[in-house]
C-alpha atoms as a PDB file:
ATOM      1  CA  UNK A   1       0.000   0.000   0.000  1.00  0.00           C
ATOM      2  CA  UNK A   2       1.380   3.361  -1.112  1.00  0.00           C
ATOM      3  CA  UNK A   3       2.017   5.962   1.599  1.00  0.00           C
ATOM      4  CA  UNK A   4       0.561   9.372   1.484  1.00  0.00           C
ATOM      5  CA  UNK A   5       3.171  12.031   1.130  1.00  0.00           C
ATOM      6  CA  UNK A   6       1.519  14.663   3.437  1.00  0.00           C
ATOM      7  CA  UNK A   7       3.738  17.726   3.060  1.00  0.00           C
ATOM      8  CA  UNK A   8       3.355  17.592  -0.570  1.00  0.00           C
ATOM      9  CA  UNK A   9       0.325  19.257  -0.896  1.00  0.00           C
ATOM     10  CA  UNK A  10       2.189  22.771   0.236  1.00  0.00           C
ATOM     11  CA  UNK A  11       5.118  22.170  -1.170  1.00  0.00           C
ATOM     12  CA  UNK A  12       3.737  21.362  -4.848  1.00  0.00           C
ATOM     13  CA  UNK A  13       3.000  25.154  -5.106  1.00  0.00           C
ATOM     14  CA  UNK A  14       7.404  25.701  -4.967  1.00  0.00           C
ATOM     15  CA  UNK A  15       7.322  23.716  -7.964  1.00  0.00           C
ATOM     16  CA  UNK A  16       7.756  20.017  -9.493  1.00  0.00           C
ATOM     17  CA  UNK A  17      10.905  19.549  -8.634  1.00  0.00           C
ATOM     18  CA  UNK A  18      10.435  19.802  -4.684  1.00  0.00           C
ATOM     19  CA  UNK A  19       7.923  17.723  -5.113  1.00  0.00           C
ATOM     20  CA  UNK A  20       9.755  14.833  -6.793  1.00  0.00           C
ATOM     21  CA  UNK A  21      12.643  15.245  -3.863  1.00  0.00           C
ATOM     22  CA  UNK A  22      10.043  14.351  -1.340  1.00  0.00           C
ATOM     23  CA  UNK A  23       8.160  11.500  -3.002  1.00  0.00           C
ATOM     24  CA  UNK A  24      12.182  10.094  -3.404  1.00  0.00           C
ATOM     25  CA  UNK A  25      12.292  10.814   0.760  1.00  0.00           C
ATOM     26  CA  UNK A  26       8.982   8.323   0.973  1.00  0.00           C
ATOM     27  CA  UNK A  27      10.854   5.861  -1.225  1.00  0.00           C
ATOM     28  CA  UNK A  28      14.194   5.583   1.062  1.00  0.00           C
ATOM     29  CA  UNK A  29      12.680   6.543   4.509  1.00  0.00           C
ATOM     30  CA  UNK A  30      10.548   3.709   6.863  1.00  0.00           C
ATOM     31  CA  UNK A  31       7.250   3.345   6.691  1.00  0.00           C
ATOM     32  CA  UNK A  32       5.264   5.513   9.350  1.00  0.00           C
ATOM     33  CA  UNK A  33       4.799   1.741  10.511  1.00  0.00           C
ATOM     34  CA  UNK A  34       7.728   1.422  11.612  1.00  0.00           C
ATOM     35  CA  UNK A  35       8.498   5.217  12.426  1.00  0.00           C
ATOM     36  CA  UNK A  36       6.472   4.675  15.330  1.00  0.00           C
ATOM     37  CA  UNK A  37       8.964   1.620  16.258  1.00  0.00           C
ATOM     38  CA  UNK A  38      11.823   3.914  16.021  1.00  0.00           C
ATOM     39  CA  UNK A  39      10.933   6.922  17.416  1.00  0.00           C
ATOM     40  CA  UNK A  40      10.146   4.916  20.554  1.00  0.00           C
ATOM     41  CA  UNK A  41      13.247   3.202  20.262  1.00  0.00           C
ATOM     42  CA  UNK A  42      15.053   6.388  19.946  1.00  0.00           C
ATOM     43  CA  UNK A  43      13.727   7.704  22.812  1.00  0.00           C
ATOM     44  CA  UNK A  44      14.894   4.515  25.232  1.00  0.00           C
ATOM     45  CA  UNK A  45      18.298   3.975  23.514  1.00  0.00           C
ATOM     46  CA  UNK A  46      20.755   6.073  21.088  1.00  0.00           C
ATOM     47  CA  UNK A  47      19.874   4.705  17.467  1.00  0.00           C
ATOM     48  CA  UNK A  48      22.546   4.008  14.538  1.00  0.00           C
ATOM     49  CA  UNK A  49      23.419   7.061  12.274  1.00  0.00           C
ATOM     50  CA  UNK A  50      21.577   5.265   9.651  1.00  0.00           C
ATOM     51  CA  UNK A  51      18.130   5.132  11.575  1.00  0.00           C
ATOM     52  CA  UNK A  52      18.525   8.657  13.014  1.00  0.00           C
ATOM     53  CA  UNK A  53      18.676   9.965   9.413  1.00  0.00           C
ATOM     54  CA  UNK A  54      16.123   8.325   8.064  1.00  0.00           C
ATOM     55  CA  UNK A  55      13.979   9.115  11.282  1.00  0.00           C
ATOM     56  CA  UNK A  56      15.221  12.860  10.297  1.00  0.00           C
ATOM     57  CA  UNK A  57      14.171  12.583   6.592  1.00  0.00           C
ATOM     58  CA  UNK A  58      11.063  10.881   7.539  1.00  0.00           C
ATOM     59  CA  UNK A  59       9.658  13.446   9.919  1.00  0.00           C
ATOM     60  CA  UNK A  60      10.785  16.769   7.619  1.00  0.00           C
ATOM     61  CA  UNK A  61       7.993  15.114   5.193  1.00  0.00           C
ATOM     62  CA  UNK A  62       5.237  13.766   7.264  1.00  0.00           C
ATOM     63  CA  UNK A  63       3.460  15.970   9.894  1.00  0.00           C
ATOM     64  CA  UNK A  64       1.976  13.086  11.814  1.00  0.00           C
ATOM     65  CA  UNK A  65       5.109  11.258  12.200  1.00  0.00           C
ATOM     66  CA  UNK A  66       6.151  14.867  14.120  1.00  0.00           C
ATOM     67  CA  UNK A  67       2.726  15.007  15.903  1.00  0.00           C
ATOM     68  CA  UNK A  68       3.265  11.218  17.518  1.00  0.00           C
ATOM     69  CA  UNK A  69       7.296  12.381  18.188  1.00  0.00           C
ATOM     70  CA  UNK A  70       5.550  15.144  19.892  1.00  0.00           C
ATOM     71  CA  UNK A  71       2.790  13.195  21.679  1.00  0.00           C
ATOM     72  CA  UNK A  72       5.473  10.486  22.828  1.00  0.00           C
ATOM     73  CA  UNK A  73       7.468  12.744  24.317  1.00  0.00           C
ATOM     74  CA  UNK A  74       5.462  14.378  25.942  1.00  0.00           C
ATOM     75  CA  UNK A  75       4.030  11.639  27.402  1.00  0.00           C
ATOM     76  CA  UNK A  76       7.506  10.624  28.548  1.00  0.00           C
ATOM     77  CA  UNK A  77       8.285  13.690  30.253  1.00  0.00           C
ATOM     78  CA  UNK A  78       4.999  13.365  32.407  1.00  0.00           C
ATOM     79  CA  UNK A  79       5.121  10.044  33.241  1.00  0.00           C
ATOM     80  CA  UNK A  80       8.971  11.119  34.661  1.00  0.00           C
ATOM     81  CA  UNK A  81       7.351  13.985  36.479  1.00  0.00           C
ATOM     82  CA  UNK A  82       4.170  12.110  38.007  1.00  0.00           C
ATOM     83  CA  UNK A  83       7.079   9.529  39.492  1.00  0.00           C
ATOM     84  CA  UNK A  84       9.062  12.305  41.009  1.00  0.00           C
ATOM     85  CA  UNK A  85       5.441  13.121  42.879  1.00  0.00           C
ATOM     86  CA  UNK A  86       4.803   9.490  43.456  1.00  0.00           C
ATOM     87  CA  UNK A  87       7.590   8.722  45.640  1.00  0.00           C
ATOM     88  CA  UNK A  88       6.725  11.754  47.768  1.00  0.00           C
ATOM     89  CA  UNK A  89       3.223  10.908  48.667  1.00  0.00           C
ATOM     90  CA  UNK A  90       2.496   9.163  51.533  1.00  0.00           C
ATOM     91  CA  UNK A  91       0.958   5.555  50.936  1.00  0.00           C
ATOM     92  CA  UNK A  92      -2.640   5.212  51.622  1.00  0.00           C
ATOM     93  CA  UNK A  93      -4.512   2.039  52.652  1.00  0.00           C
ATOM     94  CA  UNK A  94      -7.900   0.980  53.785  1.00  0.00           C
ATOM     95  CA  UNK A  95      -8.864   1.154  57.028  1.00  0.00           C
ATOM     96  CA  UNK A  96      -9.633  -2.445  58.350  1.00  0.00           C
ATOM     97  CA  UNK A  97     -13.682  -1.589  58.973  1.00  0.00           C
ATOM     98  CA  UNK A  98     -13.840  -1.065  55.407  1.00  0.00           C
ATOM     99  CA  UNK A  99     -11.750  -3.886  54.319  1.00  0.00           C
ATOM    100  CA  UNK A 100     -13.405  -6.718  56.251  1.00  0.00           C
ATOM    101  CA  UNK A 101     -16.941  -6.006  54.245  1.00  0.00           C
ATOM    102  CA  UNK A 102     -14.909  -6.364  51.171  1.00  0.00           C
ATOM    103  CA  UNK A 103     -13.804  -9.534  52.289  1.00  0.00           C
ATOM    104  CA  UNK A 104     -16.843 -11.034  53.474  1.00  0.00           C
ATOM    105  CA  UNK A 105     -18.496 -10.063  50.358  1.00  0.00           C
ATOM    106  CA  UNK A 106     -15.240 -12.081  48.039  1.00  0.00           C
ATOM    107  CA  UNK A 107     -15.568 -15.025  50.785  1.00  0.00           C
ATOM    108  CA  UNK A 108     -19.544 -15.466  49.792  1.00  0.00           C
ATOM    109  CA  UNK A 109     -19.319 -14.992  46.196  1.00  0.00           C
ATOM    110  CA  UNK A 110     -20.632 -17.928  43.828  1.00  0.00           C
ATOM    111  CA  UNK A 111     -17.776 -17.210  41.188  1.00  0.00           C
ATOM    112  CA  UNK A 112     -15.253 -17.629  43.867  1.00  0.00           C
ATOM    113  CA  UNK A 113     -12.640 -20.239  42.606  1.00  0.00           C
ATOM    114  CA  UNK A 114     -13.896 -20.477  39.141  1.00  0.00           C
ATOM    115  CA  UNK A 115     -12.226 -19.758  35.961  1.00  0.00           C
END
């Protein structure tokens, strides 16, 4: 299945030859497949030259490729922060009169045991 070139729509107007460079970008960079693969992979280990090149390549032509980048690390830079926060709040349990209802209520169940 052909990918969609989605840049080229704007860059058609600066003339043919633009054009042709970027469809010959979508021929030698991955998929946006397996962009997703290495963008992720980038992000937990340093990538060859080769695969940070064509991740370069790939994202000056495809605005959702940038979007996920974007998205992904974002989300990596909360979840960092809300672990920071984690490890300074103080752990909170049940008190036992509301955990001995709970457990009556598992104990008398008629799907206990099954599977």
């Amino acid at each position: 299945m052909p990918r969609r070139l989605h840049k080229t729509a704007t860059l058609r107007q600066n003339g043919r030859l633009i054009t042709r460079i970027v469809t010959w970008i979508e021929t030698i960079t991955p998929s946006c497949r397996d962009m997703t693969h290495l963008v992720s992979q980038s992000m937990d280990r340093r990538l060859s030259l080769q695969n940070r090149l064509a991740i370069w390549l790939h994202l000056t032509i495809c605005d959702h490729c940038v979007r996920f980048a974007q998205h992904l690390g974002f989300i990596r830079k909360v979840s960092r922060s809300v672990l920071k926060y984690a490890e300074k709040m103080p752990s909170a349990g049940l008190p036992a009169s509301a955990k001995e209802p709970m457990k009556e209520y598992v104990r008398q169940s008629p799907y206990r045991g099954r599977r």
